[in-house]
Protein backbone atom coordinates (compact mmCIF):
# COMPACT_ATOMS: atom_id res chain seq x y z
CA UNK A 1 -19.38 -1.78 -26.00
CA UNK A 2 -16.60 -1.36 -23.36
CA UNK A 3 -12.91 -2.82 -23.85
CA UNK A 4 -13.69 -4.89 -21.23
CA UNK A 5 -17.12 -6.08 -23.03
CA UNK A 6 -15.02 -6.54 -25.87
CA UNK A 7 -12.55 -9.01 -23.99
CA UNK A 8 -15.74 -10.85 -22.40
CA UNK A 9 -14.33 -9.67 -18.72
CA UNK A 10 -16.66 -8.78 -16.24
CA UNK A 11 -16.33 -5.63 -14.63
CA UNK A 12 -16.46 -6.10 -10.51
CA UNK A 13 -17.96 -4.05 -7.35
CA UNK A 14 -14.89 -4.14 -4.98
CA UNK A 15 -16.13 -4.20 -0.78
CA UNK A 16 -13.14 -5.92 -0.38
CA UNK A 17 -10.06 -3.63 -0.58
CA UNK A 18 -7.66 -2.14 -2.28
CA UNK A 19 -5.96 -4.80 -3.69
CA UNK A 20 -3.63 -5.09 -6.41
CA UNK A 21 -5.02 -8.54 -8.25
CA UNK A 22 -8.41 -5.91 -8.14
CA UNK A 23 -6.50 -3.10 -10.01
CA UNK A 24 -5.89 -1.43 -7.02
CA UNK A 25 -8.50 1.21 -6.79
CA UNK A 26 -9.62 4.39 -9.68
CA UNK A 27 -8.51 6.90 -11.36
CA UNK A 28 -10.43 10.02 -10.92
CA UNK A 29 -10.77 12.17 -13.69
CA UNK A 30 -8.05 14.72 -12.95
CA UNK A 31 -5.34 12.14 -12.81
CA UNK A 32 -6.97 10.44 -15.96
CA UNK A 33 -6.51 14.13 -17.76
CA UNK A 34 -3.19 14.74 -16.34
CA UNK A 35 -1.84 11.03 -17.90
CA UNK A 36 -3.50 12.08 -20.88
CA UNK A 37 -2.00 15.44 -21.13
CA UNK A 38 1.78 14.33 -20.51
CA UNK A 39 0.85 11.13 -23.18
CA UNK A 40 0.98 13.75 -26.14
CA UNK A 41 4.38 14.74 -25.73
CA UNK A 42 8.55 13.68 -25.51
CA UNK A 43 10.55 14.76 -22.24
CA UNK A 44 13.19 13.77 -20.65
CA UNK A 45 12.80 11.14 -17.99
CA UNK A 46 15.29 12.15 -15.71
CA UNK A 47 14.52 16.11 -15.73
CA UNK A 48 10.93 15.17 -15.02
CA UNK A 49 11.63 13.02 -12.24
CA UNK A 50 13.36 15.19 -10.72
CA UNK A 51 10.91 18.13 -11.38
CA UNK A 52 8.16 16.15 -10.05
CA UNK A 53 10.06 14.68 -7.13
CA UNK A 54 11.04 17.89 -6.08
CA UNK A 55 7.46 18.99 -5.95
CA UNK A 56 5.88 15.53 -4.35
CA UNK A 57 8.62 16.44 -1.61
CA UNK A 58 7.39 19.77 -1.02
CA UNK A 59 3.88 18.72 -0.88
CA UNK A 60 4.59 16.09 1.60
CA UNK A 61 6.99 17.82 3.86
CA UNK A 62 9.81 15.87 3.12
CA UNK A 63 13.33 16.23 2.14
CA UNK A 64 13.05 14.76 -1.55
CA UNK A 65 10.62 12.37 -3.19
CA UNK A 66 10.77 9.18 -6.38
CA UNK A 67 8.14 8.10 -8.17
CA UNK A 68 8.60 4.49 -8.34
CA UNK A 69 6.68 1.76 -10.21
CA UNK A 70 4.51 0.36 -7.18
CA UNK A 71 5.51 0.10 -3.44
CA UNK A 72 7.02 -3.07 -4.25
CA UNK A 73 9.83 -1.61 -6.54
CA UNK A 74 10.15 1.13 -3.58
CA UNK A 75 11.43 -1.83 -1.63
CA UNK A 76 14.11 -2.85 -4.11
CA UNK A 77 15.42 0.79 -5.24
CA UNK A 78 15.13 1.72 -1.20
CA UNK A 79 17.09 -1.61 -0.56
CA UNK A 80 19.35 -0.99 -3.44
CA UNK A 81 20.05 2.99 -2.17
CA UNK A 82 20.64 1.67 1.26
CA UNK A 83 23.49 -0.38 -0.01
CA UNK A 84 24.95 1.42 -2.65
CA UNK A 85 24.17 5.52 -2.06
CA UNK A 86 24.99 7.19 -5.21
CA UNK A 87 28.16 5.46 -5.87
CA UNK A 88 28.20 4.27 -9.51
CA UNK A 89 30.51 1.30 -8.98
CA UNK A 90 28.65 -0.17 -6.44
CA UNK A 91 25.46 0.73 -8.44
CA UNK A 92 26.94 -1.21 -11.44
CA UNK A 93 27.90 -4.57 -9.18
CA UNK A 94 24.21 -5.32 -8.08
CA UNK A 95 23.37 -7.59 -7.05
CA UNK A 96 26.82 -8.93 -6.76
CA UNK A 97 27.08 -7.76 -2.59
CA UNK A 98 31.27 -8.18 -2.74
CA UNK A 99 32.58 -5.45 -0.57
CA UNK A 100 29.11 -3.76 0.52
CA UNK A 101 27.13 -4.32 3.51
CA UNK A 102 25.16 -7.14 2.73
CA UNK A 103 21.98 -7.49 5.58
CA UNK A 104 18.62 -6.56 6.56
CA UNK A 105 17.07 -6.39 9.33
CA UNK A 106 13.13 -7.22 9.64
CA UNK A 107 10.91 -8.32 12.89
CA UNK A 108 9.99 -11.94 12.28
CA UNK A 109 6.36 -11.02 12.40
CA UNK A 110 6.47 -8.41 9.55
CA UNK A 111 7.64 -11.39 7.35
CA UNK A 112 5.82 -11.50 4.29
CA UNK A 113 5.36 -11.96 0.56
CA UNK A 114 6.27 -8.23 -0.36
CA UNK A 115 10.02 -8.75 1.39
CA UNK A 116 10.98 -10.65 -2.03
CA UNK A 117 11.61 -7.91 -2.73
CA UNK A 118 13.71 -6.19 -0.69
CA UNK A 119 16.14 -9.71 -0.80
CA UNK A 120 15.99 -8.99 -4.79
CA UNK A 121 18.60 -6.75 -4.29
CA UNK A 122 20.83 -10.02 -2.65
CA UNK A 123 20.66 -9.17 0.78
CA UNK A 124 20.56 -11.91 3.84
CA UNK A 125 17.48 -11.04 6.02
CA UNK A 126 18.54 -10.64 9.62
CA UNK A 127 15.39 -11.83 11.92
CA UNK A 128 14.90 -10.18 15.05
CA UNK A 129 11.92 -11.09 17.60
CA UNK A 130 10.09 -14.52 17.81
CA UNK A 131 7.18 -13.89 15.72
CA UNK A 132 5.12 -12.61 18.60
CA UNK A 133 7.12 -10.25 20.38
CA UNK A 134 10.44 -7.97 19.95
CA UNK A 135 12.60 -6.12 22.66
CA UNK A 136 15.08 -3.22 22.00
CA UNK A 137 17.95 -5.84 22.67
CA UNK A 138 17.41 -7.74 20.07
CA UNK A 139 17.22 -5.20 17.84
CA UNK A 140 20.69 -3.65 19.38
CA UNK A 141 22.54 -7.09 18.86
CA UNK A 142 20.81 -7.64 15.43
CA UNK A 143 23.05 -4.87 14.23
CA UNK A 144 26.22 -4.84 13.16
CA UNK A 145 29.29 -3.37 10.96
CA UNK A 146 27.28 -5.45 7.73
CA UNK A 147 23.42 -4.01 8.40
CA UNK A 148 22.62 -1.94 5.48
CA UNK A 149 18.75 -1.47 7.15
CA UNK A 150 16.27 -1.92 8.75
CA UNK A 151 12.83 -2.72 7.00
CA UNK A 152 9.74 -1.98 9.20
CA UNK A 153 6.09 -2.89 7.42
CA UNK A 154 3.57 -0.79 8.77
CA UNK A 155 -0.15 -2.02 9.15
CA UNK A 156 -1.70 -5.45 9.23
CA UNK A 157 2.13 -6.93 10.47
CA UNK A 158 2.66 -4.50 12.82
CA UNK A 159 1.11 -6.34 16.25
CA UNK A 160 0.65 -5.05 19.65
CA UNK A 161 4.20 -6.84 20.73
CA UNK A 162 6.04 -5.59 17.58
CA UNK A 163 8.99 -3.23 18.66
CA UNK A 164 7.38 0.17 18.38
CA UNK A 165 8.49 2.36 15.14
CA UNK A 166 9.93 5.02 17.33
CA UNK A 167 11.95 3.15 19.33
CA UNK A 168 13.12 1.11 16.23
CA UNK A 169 14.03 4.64 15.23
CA UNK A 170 16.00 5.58 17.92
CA UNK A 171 18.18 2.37 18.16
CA UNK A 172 18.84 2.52 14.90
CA UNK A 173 20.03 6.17 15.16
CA UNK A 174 22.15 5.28 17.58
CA UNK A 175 24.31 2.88 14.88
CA UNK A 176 23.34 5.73 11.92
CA UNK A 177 21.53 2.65 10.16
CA UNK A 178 18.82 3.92 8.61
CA UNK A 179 15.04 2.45 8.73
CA UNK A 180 12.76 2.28 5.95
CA UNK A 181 9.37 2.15 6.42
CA UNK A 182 6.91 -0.12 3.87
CA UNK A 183 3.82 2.28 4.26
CA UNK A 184 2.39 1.02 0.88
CA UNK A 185 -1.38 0.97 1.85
CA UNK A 186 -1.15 3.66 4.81
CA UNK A 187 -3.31 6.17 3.82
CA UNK A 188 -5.69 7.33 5.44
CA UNK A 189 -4.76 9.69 7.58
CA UNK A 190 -2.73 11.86 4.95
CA UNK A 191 -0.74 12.88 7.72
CA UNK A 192 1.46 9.41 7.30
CA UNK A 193 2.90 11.22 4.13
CA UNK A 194 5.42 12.68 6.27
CA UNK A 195 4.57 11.76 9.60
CA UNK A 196 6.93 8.22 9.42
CA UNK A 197 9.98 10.60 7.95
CA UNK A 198 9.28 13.61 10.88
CA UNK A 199 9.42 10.50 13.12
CA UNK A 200 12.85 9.76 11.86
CA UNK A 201 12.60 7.09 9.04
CA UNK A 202 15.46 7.23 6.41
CA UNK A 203 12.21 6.71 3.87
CA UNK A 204 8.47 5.77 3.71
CA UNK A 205 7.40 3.35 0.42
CA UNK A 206 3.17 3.99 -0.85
CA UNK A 207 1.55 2.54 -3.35
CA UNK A 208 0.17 5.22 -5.96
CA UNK A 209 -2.41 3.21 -6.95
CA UNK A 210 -4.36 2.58 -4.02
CA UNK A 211 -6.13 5.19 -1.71
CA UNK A 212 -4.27 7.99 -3.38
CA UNK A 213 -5.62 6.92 -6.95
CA UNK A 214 -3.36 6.94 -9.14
CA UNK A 215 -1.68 5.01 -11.96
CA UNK A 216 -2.05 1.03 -10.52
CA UNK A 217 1.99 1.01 -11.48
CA UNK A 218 3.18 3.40 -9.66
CA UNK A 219 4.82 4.19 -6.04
CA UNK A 220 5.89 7.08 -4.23
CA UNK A 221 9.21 6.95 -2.04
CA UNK A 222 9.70 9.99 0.06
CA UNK A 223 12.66 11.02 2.87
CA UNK A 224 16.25 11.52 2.91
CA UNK A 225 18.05 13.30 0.20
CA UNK A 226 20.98 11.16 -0.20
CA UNK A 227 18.58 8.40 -0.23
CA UNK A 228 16.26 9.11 -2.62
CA UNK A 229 19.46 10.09 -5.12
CA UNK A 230 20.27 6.63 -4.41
CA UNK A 231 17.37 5.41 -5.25
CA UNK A 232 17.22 7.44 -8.54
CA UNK A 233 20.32 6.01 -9.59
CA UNK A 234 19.59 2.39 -9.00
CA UNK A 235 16.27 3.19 -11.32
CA UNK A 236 14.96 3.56 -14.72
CA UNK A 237 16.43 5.05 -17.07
CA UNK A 238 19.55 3.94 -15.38
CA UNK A 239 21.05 0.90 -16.58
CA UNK A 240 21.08 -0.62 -13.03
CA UNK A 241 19.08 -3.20 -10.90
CA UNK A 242 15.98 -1.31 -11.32
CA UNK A 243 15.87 -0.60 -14.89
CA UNK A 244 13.23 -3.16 -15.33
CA UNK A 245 10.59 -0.92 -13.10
CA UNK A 246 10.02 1.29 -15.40
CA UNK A 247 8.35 4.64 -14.60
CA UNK A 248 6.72 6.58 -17.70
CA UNK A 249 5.80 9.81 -18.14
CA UNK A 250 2.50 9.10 -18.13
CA UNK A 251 2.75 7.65 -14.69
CA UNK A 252 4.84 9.98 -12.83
CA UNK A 253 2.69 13.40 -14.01
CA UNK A 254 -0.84 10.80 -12.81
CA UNK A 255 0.71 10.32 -9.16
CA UNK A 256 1.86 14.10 -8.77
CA UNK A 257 -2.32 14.87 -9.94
CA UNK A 258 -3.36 12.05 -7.91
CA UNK A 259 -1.00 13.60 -4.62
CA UNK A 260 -2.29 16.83 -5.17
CA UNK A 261 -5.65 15.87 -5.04
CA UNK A 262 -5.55 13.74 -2.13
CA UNK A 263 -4.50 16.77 -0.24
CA UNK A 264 -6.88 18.71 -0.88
CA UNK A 265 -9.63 15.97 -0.26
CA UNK A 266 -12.31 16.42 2.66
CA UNK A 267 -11.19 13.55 4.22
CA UNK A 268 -13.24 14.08 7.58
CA UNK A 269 -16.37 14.23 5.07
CA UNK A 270 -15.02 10.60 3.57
CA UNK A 271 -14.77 9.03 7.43
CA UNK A 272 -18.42 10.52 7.64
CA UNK A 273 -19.76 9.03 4.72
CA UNK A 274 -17.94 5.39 5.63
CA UNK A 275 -19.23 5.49 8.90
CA UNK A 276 -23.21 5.87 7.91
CA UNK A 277 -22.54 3.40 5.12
CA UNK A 278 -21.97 0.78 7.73
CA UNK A 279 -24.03 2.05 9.72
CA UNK A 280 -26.85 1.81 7.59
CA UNK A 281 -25.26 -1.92 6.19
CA UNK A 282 -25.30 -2.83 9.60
CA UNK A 283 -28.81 -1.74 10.70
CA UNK A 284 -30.32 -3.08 7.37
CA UNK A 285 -28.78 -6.85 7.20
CA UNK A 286 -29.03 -7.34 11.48
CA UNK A 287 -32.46 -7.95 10.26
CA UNK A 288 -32.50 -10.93 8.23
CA UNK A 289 -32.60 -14.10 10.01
CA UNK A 290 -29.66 -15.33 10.60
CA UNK A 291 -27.66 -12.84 10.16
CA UNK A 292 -25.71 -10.43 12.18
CA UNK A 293 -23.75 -6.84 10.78
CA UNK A 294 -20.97 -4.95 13.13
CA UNK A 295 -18.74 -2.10 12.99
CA UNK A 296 -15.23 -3.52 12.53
CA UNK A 297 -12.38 -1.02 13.20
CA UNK A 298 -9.75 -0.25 11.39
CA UNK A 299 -10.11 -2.19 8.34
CA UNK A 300 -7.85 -5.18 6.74
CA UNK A 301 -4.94 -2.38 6.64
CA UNK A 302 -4.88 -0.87 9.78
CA UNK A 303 -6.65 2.36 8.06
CA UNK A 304 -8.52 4.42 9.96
CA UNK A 305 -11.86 3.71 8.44
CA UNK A 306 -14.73 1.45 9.13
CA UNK A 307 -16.03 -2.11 7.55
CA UNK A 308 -18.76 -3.92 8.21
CA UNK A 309 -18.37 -7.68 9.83
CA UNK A 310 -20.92 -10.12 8.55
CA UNK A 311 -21.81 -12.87 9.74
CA UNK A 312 -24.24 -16.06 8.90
CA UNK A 313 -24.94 -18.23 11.47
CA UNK A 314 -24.64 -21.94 10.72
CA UNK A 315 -28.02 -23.71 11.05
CA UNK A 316 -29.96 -20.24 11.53
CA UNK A 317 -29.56 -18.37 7.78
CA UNK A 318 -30.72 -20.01 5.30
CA UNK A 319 -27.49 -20.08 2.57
CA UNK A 320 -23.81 -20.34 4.38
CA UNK A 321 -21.63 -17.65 4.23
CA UNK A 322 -19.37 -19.87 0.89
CA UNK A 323 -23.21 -19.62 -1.12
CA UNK A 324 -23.30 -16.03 -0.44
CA UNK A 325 -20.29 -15.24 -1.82
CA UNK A 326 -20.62 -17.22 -5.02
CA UNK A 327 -24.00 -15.58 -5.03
CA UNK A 328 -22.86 -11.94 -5.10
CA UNK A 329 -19.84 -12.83 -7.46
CA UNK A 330 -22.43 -14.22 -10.08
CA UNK A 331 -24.87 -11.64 -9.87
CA UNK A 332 -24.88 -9.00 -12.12
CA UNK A 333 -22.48 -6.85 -11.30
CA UNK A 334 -19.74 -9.03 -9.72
CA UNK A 335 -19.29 -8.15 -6.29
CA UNK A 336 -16.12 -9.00 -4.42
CA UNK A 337 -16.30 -9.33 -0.43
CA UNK A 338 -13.16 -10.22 1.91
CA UNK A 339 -13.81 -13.40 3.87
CA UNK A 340 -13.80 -13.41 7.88
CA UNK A 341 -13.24 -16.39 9.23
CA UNK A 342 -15.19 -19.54 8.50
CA UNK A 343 -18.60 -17.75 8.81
CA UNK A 344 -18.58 -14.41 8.07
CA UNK A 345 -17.33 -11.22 5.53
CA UNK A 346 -16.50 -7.72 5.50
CA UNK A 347 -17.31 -5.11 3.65
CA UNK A 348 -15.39 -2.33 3.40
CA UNK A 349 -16.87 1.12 1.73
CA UNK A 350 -13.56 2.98 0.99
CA UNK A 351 -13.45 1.17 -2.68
CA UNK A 352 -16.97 2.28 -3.55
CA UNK A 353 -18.46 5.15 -5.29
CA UNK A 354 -21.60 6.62 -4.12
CA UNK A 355 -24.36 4.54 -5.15
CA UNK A 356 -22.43 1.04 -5.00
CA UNK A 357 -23.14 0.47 -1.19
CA UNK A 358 -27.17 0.78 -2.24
CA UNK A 359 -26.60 -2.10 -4.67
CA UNK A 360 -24.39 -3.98 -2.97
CA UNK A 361 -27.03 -4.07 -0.10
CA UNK A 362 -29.68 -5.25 -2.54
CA UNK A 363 -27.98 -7.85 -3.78
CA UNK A 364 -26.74 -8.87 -0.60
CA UNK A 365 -30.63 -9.41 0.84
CA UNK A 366 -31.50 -11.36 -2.45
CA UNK A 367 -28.40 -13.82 -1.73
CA UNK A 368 -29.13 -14.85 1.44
CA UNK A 369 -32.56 -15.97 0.50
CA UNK A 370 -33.49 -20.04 0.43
């Protein structure tokens, strides 16, 4: 009997994404091995930190590297570094803002849950834009001798009107503020592991524990050197604002195996493999009646992979699109879609492992039957 037997929870298929309240995504073996390994033994945190931060940086082409605990912490250390550096009084006041810059700037359309965060650290957000569209101007007036940074969150936020990321860049350069990119689920392409930071972002933020595979509690903040000191010294072990994120051992030797092997992944083999699942999801379900299966590109996160866009047609499949999902959450296993709309899901084959699009097929032909 599994643990999870044990504790009468049901194990899930995940065509949805990869979501945190889903655990995020799976450890492969490697990284499983590697936790393992560094499990068995004492070390100190801070030498190892900075042994594996120097080698995430050189992997990823940038100037220095943290291992955080989750993108979300990123946001507060990256916000705390931003304000503070490496300066120990400063460090110590958080996040009491007397005498330090004290704002943020984010578009109004990349508002969202995840910037609790950054105003954790007792920052005012500084809006710029109206939520549809941002100009250059804005962003020029926005700043001032109190801006500490500017936030930018890449992906499903990030619209057609949004101020581009380079421009953002250079506008900020111009007032030497830096900009810190949330990139937390923004892999695929691996090249966005130092492609924000070549660009000219102070930092990028990602989540360890979703396409890269690692440890669910873990993040990886790469870019400046100053920064990422900064950073260091606002976190665990520290006695500072983040010495509630804790990183363990465990954690940071899992992302540096889970890194490692991303890099050396196939990934044009992986886009290959996604595109004939959905291909083949697609051809197979745009045969029942009432239904209809298309490519949808990217997916939920702006990732360069495909999903598949299902839809039941009111009055012409037999079970609505709300009985097909209880349906497939029921069955045995659990499978977990994404909703589309008020009629339709996706399905997204980056979560699976080979074998789980077959049965997630089956089962999705058996619930749409009267």
């Amino acid at each position: 009997m599994s643990i999870y037997e044990e504790l009468g929870i049901r194990p899930l298929i995940n065509a949805n994404a990869t979501l945190t309240r889903l655990g995020g995504s799976r450890m492969p073996p490697e990284v499983v091995e590697a936790m393992v390994e560094a499990s068995r033994c004492f070390v100190d945190l801070d030498e190892l930190q900075r042994r594996i931060g120097a080698r995430l940086a050189e992997l990823t082409r940038n100037e220095a590297a943290y291992v955080c605990s989750g993108a979300a912490a990123g946001l507060t250390l990256a916000t705390a570094a931003c304000l503070t550096a490496a300066n120990h009084d400063a460090i110590s006041q958080l996040p009491d803002l007397a005498g330090l810059r004290n704002e943020v700037i984010i578009h109004r359309s990349h508002r969202n849950g995840y910037d609790h965060a950054i105003r954790q650290a007792g920052v005012r957000v500084v809006e710029i834009g109206d939520g549809k569209e941002t100009t250059a101007i804005e962003l020029e007036h926005a700043i001032g001798e109190q801006t500490a940074a500017i936030f930018w969150f890449q992906g499903a936020m990030t619209g057609p009107d949004s101020l581009p990321l380079d421009e953002v860049i250079a506008v900020a350069g111009r007032s030497d503020v830096p900009v810190i990119v949330d990139a937390a689920a923004q892999l695929p392409p691996v090249s966005n592991l130092w492609s924000c930071t070549e660009m000219g972002a102070a930092l990028a933020i990602f989540s360890g524990g979703k396409d890269l595979r690692g440890p669910q509690s873990s993040g990886l903040i790469v870019g400046r050197r100053e920064l990422i000191e900064g950073c260091a010294r606002n976190g665990n072990p520290n006695h500072s604002i983040g010495r509630p994120m804790k990183v363990g051992k465990e954690e940071m030797v899992g992302l540096l195996a889970a890194v490692e092997r991303y890099l050396r992944l196939d990934h044009q083999a992986r886009t290959i493999w996604c595109e004939e699942v959905v291909s083949n999801w697609n051809s197979a379900l745009s045969r029942l009646p009432g239904v209809s299966a298309r490519r949808d590109f990217p997916n939920e996160a702006g990732q360069p992979l495909p999903r598949s866009l299902v839809t039941f047609e009111p009055g012409e499949c037999p079970v609505s699109r709300s009985e097909v999902i209880a349906r497939l959450a029921d069955g045995d296993p659990s499978i977990v879609v994404a909703t589309a709309g008020p009629d339709s899901i996706f399905l997204n084959p980056m979560t699976l492992d080979p074998g789980e699009e077959r049965i997630i097929l089956d089962h999705l032909v058996a619930a749409v039957r009267p």
